[in-house]
C-alpha atoms as a PDB file:
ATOM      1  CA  UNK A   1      -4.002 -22.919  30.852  1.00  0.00           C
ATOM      2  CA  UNK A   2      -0.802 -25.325  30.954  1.00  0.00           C
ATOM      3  CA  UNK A   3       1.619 -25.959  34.150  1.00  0.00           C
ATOM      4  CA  UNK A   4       3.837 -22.903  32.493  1.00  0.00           C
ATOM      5  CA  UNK A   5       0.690 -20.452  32.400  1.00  0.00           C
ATOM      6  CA  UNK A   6       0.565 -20.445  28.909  1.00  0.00           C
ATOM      7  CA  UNK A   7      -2.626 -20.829  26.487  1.00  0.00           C
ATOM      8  CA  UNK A   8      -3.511 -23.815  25.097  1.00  0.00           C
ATOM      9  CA  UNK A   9      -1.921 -24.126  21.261  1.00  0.00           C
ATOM     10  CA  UNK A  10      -4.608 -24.221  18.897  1.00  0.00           C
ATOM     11  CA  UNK A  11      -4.670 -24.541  15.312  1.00  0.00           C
ATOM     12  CA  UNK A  12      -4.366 -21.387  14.160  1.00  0.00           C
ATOM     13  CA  UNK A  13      -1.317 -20.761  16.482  1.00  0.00           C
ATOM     14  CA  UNK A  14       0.469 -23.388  15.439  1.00  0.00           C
ATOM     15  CA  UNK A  15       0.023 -22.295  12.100  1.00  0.00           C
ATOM     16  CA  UNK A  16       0.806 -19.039  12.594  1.00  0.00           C
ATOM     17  CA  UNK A  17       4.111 -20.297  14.181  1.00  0.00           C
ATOM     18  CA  UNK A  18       4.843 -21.968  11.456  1.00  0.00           C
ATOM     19  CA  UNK A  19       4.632 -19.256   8.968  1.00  0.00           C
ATOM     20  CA  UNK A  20       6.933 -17.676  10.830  1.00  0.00           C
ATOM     21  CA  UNK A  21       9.525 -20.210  10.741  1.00  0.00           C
ATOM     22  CA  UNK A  22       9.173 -20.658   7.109  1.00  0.00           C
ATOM     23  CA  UNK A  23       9.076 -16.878   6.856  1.00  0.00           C
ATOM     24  CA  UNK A  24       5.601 -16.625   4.772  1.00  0.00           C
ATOM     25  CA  UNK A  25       3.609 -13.244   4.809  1.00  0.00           C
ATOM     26  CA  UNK A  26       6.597 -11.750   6.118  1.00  0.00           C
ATOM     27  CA  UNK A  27       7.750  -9.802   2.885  1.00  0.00           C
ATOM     28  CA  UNK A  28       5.751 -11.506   0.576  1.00  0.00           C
ATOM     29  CA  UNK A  29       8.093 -14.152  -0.405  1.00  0.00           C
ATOM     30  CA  UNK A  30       8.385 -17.779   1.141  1.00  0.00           C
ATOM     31  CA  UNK A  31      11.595 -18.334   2.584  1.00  0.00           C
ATOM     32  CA  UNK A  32      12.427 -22.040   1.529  1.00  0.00           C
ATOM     33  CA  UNK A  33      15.389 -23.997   2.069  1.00  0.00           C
ATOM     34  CA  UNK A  34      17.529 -23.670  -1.339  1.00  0.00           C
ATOM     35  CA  UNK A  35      17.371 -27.097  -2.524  1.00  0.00           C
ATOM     36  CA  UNK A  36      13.878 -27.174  -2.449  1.00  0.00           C
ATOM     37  CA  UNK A  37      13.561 -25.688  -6.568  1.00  0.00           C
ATOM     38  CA  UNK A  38      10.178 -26.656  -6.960  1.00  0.00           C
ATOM     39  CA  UNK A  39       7.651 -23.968  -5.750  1.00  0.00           C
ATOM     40  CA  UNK A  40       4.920 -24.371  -3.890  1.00  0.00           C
ATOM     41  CA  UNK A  41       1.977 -25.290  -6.472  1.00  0.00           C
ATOM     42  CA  UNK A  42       4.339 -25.945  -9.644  1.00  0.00           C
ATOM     43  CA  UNK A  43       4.954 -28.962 -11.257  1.00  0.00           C
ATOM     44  CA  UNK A  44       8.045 -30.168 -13.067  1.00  0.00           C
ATOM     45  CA  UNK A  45       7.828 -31.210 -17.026  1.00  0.00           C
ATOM     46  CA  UNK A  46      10.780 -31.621 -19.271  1.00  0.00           C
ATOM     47  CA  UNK A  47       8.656 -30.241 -21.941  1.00  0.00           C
ATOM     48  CA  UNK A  48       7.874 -26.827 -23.326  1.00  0.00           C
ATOM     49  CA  UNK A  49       4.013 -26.225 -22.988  1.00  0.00           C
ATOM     50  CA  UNK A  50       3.202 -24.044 -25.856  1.00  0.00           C
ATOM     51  CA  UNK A  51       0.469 -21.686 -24.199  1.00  0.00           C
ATOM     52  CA  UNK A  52      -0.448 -18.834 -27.135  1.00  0.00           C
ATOM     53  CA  UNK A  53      -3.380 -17.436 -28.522  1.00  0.00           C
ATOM     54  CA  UNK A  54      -2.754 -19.738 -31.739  1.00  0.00           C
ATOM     55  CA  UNK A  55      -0.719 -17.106 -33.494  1.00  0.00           C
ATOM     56  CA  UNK A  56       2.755 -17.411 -33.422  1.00  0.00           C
ATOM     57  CA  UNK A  57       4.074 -14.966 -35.398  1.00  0.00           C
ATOM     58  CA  UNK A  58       6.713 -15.981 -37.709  1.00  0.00           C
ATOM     59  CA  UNK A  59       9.713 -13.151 -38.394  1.00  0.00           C
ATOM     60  CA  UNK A  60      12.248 -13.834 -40.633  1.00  0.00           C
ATOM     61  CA  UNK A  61      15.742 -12.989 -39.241  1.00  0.00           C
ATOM     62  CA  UNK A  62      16.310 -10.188 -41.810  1.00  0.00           C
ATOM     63  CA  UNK A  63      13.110  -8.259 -40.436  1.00  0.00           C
ATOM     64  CA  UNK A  64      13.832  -8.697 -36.720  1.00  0.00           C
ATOM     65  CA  UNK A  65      14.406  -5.466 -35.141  1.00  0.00           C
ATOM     66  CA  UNK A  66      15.575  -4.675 -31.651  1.00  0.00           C
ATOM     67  CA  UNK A  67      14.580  -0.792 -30.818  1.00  0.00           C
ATOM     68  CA  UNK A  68      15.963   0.718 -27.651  1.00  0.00           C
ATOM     69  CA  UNK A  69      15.030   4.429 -27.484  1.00  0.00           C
ATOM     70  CA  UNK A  70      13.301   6.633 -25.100  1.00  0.00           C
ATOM     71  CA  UNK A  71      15.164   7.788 -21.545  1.00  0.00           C
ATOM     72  CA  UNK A  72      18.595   6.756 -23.014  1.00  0.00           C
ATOM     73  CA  UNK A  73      21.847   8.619 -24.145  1.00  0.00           C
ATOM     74  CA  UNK A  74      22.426   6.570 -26.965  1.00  0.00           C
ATOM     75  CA  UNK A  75      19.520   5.075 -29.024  1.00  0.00           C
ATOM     76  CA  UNK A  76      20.058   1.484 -30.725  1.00  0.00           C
ATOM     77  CA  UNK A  77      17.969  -0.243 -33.323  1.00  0.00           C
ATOM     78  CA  UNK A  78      19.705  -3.097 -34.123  1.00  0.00           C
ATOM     79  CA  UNK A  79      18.877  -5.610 -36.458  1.00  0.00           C
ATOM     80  CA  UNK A  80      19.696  -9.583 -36.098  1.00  0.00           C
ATOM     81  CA  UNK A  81      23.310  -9.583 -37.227  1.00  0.00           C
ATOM     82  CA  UNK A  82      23.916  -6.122 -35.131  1.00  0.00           C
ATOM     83  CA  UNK A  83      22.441  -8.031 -31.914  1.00  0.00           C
ATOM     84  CA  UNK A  84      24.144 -11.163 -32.005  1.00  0.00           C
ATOM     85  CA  UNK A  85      27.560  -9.272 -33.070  1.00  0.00           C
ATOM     86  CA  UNK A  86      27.682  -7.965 -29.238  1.00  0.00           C
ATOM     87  CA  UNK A  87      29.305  -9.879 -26.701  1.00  0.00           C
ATOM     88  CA  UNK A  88      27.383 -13.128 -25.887  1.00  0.00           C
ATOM     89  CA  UNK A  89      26.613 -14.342 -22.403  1.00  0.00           C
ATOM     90  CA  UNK A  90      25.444 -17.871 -21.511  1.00  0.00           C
ATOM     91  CA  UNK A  91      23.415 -18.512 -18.424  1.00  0.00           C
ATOM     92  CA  UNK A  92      21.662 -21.513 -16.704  1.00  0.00           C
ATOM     93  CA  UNK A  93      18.424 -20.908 -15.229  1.00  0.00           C
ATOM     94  CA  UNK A  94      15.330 -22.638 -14.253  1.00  0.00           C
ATOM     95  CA  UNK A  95      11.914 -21.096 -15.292  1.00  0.00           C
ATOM     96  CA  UNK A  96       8.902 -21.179 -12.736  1.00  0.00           C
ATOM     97  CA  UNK A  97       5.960 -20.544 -15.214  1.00  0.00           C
ATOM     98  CA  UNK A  98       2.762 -18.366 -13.896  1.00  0.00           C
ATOM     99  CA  UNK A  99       0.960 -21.512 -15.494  1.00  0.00           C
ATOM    100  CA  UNK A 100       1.974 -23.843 -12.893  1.00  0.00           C
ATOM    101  CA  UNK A 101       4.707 -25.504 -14.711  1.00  0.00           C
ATOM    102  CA  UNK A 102       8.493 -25.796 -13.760  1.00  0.00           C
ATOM    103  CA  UNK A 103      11.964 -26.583 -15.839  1.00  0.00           C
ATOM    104  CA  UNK A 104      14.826 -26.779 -14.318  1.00  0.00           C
ATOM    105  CA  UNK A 105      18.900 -26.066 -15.950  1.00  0.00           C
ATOM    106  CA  UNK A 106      17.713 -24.414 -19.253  1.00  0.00           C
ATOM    107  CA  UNK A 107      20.715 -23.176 -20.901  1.00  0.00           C
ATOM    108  CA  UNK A 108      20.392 -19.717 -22.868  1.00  0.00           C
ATOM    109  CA  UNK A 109      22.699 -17.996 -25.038  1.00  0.00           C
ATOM    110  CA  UNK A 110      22.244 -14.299 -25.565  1.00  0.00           C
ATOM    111  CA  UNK A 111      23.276 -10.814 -24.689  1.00  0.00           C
ATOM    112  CA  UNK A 112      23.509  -9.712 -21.135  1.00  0.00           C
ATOM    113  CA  UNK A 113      20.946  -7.059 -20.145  1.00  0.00           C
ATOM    114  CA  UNK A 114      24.289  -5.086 -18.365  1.00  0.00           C
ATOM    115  CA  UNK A 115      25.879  -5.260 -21.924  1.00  0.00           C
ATOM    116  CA  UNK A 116      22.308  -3.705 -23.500  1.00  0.00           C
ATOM    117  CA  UNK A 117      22.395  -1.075 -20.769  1.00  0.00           C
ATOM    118  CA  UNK A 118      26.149   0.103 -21.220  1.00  0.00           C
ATOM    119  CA  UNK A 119      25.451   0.063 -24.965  1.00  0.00           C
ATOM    120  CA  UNK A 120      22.557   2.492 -23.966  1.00  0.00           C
ATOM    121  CA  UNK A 121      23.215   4.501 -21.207  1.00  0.00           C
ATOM    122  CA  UNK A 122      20.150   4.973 -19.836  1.00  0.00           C
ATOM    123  CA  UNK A 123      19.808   8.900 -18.326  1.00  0.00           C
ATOM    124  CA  UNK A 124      19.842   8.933 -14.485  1.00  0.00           C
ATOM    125  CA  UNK A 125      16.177   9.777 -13.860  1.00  0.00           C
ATOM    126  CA  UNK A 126      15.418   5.849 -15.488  1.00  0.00           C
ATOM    127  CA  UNK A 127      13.793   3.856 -13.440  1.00  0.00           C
ATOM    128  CA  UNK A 128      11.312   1.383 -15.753  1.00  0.00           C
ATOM    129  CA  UNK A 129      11.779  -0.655 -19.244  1.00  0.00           C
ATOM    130  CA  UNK A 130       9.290  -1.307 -21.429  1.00  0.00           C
ATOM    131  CA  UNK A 131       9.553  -4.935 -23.463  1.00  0.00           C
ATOM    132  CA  UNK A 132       7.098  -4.347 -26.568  1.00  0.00           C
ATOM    133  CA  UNK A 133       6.973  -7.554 -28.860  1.00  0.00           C
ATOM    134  CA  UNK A 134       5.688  -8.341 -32.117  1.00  0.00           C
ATOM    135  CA  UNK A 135       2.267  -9.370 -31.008  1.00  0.00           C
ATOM    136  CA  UNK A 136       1.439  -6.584 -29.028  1.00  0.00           C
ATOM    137  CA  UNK A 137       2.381  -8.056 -25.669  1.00  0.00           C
ATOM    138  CA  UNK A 138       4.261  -5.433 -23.539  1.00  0.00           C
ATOM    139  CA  UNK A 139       5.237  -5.942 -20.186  1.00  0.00           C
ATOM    140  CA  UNK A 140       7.648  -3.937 -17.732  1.00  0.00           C
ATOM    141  CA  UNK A 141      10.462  -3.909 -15.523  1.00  0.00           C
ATOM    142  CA  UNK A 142      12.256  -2.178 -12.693  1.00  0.00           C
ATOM    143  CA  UNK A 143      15.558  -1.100 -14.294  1.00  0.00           C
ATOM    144  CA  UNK A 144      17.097  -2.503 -11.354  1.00  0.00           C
ATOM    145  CA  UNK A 145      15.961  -5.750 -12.504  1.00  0.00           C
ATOM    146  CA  UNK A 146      16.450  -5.834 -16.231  1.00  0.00           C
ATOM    147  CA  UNK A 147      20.053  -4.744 -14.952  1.00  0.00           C
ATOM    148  CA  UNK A 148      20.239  -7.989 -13.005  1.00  0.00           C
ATOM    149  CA  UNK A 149      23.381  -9.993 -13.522  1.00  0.00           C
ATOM    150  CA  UNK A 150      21.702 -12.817 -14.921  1.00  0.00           C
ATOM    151  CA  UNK A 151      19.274 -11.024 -17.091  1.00  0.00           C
ATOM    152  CA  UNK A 152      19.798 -12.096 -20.618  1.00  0.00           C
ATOM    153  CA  UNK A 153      17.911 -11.031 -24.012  1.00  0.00           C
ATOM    154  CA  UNK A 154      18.160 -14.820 -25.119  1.00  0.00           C
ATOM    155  CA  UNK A 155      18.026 -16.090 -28.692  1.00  0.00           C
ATOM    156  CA  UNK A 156      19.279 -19.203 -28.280  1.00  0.00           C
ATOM    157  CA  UNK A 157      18.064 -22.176 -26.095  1.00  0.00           C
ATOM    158  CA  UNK A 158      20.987 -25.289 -25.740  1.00  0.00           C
ATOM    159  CA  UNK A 159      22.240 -24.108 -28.889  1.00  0.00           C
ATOM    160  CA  UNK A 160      18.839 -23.750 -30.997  1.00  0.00           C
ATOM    161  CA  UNK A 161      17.699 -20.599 -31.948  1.00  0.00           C
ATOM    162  CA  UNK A 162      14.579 -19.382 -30.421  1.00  0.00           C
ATOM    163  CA  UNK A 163      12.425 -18.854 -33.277  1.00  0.00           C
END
């Protein structure tokens, strides 16, 4: 015991006292001061690391389709000229990759999730969207966050199209 009657520190608690400043395993997010961009475990590149499966499938601008259909009021399937006729948003974000790879102040030109929705009107009882692409890849997403204000269907990176 120390003069003040408390235990000796050891590792562990000082560890565990610093977690707690930093705010890990506290809601499963690290709280990090915002200038620090760079996640723990990421690494910056100014490239684009093309990870695929060796396809990449090519789709010609008069066959791109964009289907929205399901728990909605108003069903869309817009083609490429229908999609980029809506009102464009541009938005500068940095992308933390699941492959360990960082980019910081991409610029993206597309349309606004919250314009998508409106166009929409999903029912009340929504809660999930479904992103199918042309490869099979499907993932999903709280509504609440494809409704995000800076969620953007983007086509356009610094001015050059996507695909």
């Amino acid at each position: 015991m120390t003069d003040d009657n408390e235990p000796p520190k050891s590792k562990l608690t000082l560890s565990k006292q610093r977690w707690a400043r930093e705010g890990k395993f506290l809601t499963g997010q690290v709280a990090r001061p915002q200038e620090q961009r760079l996640p723990p475990g990421q690494h910056l590149t100014r490239d684009w690391p093309v990870l695929d499966l060796g396809l990449s499938p090519q789709i010609a601008r008069e066959r791109w389709r964009l289907d929205v259909y399901g728990a909605v009021a108003n069903p869309l399937f817009w083609d490429f000229a229908q999609f980029t006729a809506q009102p464009q948003a541009d938005i500068t974000s940095d992308i933390h990759c699941v492959t360990t790879w960082s980019r910081y102040d991409n610029q993206w030109q597309g349309l606004a999730t919250s314009e998508l929705l409106e166009a929409c009107q999903p029912h009340p009882e929504a809660r999930f969207v479904v992103l199918h692409s042309h490869d099979g890849y499907t993932t999903n997403l709280a509504l609440e966050d494809f409704a995000a204000a800076d969620a953007l269907l983007a086509h356009s990176w610094s001015g050059a199209p996507l695909a």
